[in-house]
Protein backbone atom coordinates (compact mmCIF):
# COMPACT_ATOMS: atom_id res chain seq x y z
CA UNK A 1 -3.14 -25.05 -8.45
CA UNK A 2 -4.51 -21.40 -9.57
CA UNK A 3 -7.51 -21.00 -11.47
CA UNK A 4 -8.79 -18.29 -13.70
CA UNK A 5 -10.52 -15.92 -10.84
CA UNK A 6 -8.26 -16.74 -8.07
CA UNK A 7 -7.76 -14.07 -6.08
CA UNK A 8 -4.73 -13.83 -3.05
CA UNK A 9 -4.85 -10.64 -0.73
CA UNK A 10 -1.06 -9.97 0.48
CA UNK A 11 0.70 -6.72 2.18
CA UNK A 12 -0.48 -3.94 -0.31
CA UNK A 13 -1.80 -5.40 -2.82
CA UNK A 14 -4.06 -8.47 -4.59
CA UNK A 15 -3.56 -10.60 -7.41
CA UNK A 16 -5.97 -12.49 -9.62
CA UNK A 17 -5.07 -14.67 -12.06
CA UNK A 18 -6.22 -13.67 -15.54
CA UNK A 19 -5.02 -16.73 -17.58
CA UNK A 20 -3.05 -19.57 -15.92
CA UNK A 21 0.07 -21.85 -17.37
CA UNK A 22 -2.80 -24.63 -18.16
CA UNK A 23 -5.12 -21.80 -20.29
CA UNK A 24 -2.26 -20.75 -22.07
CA UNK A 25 -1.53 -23.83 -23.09
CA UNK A 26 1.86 -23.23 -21.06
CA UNK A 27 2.61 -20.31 -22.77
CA UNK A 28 2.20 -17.60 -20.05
CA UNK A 29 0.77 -16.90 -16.92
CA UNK A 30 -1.44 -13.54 -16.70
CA UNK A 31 -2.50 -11.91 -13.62
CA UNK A 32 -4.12 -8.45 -12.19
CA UNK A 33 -2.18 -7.03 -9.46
CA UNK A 34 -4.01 -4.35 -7.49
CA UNK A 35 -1.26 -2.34 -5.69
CA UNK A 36 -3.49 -0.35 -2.68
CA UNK A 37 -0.13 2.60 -2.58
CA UNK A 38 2.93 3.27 -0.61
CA UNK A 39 6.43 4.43 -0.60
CA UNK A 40 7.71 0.60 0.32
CA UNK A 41 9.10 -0.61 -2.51
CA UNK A 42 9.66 -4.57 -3.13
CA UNK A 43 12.96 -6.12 -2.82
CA UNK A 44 15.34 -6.17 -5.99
CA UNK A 45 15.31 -9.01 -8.01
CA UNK A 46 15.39 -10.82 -11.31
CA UNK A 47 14.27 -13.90 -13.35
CA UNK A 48 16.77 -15.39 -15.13
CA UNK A 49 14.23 -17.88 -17.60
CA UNK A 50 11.45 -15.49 -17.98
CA UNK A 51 9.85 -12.55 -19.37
CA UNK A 52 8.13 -9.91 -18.07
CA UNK A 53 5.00 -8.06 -19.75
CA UNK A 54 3.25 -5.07 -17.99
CA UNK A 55 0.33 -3.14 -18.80
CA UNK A 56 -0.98 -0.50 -16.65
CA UNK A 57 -4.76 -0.20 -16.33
CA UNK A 58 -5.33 2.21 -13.70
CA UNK A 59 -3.17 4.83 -11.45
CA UNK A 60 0.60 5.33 -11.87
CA UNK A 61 3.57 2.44 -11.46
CA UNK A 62 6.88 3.57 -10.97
CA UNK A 63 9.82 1.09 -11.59
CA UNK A 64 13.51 0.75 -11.35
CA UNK A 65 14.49 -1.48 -14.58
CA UNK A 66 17.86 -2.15 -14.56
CA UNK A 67 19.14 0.86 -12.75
CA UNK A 68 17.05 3.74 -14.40
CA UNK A 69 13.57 4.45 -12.79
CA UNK A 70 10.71 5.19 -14.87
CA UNK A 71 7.13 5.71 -13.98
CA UNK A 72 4.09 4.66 -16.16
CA UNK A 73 0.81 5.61 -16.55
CA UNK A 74 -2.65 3.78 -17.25
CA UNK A 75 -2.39 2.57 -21.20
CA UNK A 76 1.02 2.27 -21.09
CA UNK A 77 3.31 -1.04 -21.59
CA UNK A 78 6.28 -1.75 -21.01
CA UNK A 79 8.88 -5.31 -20.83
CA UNK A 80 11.57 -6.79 -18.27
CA UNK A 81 13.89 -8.96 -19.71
CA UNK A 82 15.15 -12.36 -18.06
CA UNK A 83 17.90 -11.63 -15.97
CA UNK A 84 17.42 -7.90 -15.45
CA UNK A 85 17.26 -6.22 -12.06
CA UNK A 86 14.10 -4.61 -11.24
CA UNK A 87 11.70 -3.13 -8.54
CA UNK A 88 7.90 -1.90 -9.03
CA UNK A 89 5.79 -0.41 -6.86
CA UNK A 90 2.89 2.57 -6.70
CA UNK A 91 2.67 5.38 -4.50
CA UNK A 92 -1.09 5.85 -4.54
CA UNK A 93 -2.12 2.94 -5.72
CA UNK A 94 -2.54 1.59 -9.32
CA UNK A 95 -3.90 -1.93 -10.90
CA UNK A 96 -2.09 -3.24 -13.69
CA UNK A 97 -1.87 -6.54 -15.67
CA UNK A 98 1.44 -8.61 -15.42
CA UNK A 99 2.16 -11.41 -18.04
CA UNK A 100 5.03 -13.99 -17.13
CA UNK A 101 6.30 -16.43 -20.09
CA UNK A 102 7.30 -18.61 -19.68
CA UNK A 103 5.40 -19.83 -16.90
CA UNK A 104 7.28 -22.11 -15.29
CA UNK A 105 6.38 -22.23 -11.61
CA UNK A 106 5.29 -19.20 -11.15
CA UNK A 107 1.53 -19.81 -10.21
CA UNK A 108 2.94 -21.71 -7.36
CA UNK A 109 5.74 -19.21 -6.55
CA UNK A 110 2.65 -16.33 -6.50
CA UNK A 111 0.29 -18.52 -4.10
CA UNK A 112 3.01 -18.80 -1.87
CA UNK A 113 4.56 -15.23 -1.47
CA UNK A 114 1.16 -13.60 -1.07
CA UNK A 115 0.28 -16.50 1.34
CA UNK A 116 2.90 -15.58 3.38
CA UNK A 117 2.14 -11.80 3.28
CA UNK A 118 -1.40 -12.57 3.85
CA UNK A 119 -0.40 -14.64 7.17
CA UNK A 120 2.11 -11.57 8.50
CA UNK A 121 -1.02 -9.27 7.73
CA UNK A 122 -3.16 -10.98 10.30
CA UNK A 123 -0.54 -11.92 12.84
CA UNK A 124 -1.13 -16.21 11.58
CA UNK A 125 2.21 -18.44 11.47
CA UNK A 126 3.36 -17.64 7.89
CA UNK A 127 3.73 -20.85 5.45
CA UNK A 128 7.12 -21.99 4.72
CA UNK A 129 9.32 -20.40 1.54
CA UNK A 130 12.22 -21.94 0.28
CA UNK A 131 13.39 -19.42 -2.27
CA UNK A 132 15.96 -22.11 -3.46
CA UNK A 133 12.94 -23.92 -4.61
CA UNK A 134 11.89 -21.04 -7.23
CA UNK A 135 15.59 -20.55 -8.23
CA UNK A 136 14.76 -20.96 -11.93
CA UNK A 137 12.13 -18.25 -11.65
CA UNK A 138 12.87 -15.51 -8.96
CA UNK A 139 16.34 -14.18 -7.13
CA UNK A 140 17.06 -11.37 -5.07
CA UNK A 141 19.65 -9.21 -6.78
């Protein structure tokens, strides 16, 4: 179970989580991503039950959101809708804050896909992740 300081290191980037489904009061789950910068950008996806809230803090994030790209820069916000297609990513790095409502399972889902990551990283047998199981909160488009 995440707690408020939690920190998980993946491929690129780190999270820590800023406010957590039992803070909240099971409104939201907040984290920090720290993106370290790169061309590769994350597979497309969507989440059908939940919102997305973005703030940038520092750098540049550039996004495809539902088919049109944008790029933002530190101060602004911006929203993804359940259900819409989207990609993020930053090219020379960036830290931003990332607010998912509701939460759901999404602490869990986080721990696990930077676990993995974090196991490719240093050549360990990654843990398993049944995407099926997160179905309600993450698909590939």
């Amino acid at each position: 179970m995440a707690e408020v300081g939690d920190e998980i290191r993946g491929i690129g980037s780190t999270i820590r989580f800023v406010e957590t489904n039992e803070t909240s009061g099971g409104e939201r789950v907040v984290i920090e991503i720290t993106y370290e910068g790169g061309p590769d950008l994350p597979p497309a996806h969507f989440h059908p039950n939940q919102t997305e809230r973005f703030e940038v803090l520092e750098g540049q994030i550039h996004a495809v959101i539902g088919g049109e790209e944008r790029s933002f820069a530190a101060g602004d916000h911006f929203e993804v809708p359940p259900g819409t297609v989207h990609q993020m990513w930053s090219e020379h790095g960036a830290r931003q804050r990332w607010e998912t409502s509701p939460p759901l399972r999404t602490e869990r889902f986080f721990e696990l896909v930077w676990g993995v990551q974090n196991a490719v990283a240093e050549g360990r047998e990654p843990p398993e992740l049944d995407l099926e199981e997160f179905r309600h909160e993450f698909r590939l488009a």
